[in-house]
Protein backbone atom coordinates (compact mmCIF):
# COMPACT_ATOMS: atom_id res chain seq x y z
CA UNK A 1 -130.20 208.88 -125.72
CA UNK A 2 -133.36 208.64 -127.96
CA UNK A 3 -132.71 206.94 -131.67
CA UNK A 4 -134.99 208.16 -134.00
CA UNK A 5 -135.02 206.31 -137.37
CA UNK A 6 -138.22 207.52 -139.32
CA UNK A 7 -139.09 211.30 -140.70
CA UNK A 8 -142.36 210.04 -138.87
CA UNK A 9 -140.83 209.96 -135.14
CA UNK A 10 -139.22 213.03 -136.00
CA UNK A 11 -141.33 215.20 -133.14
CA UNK A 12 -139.36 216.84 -130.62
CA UNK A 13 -141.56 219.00 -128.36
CA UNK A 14 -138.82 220.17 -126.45
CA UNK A 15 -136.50 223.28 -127.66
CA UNK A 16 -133.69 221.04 -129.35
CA UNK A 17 -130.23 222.33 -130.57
CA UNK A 18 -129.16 220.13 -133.40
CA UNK A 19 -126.02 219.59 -135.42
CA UNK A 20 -126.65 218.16 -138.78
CA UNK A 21 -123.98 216.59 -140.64
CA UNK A 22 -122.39 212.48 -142.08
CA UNK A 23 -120.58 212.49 -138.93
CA UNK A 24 -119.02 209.64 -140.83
CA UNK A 25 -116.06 210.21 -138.52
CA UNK A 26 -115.60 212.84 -135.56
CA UNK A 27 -113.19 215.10 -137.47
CA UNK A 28 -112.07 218.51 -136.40
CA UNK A 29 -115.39 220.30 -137.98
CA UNK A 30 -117.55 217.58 -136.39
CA UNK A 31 -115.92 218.44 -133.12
CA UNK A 32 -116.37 222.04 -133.79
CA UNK A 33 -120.31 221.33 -134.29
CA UNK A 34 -120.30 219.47 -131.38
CA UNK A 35 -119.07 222.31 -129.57
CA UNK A 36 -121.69 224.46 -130.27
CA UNK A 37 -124.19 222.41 -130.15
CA UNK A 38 -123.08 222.19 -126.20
CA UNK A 39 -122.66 225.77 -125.87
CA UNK A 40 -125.72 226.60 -126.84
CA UNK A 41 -127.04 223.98 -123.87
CA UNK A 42 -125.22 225.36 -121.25
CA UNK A 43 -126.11 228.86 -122.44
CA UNK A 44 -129.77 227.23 -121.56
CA UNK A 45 -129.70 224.21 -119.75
CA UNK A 46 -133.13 223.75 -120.28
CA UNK A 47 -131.96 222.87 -124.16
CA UNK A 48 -131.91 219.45 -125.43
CA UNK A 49 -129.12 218.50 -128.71
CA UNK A 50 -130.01 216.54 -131.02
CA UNK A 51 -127.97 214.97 -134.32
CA UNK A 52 -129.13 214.60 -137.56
CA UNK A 53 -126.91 212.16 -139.32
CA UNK A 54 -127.76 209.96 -142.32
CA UNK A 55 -127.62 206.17 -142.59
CA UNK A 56 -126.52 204.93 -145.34
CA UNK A 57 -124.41 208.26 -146.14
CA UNK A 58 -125.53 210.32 -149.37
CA UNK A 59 -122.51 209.33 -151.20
CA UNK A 60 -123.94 206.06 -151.11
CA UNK A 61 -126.63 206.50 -153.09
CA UNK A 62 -124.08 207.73 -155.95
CA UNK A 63 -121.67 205.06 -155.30
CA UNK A 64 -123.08 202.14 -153.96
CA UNK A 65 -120.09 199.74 -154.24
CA UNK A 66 -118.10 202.48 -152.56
CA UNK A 67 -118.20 200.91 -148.52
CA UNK A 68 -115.73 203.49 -147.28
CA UNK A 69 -117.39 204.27 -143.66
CA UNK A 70 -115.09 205.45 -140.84
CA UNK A 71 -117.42 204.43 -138.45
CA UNK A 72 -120.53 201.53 -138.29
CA UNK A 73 -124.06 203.12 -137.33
CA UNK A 74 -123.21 201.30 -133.96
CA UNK A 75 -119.97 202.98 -133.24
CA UNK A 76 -122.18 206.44 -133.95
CA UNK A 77 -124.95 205.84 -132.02
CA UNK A 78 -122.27 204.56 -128.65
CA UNK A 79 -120.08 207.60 -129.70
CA UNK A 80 -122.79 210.40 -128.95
CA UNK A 81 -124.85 208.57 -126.21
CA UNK A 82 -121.67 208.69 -124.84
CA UNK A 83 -121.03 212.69 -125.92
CA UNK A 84 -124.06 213.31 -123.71
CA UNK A 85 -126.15 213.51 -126.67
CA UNK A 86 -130.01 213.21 -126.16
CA UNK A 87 -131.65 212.25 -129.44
């Protein structure tokens, strides 16, 4: 799986499915996403799937002293490289 961390790596020449979303804990609508996201690749294998998630979270920026994460930026990353995820 491919991390990309700047808007300026953000260059994916191949066609990309992509779920956008906190992902700030696989919950039942994450899953859902996820599901699609895959169904669209196996509709067309030739897809890649791609998520967009945000580090630190939104809410962050509104209340900083608020650390409430479900899961670390590590436990992400390991949770959809191990999905099958490719960036």
């Amino acid at each position: 799986m491919k991390i990309i961390n700047r808007l300026e790596q953000l260059y994916i020449e191949d066609k990309t499915a992509i779920a956008i979303g906190k992902f700030d804990g696989v919950h039942l609508g994450h899953q859902k996403l996820l599901e699609e996201l895959f169904a669209a690749k196996t509709r067309n294998p030739l897809l890649k799937t791609a998520v967009f998630t945000f580090e630190p979270s939104p809410a962050a920026l509104f209340h900083p002293n608020d650390s409430g994460v479900l899961m670390t930026p590590g436990e992400k990353r390991r949770f959809f490289e191990a999905y099958g995820v490719d960036y």
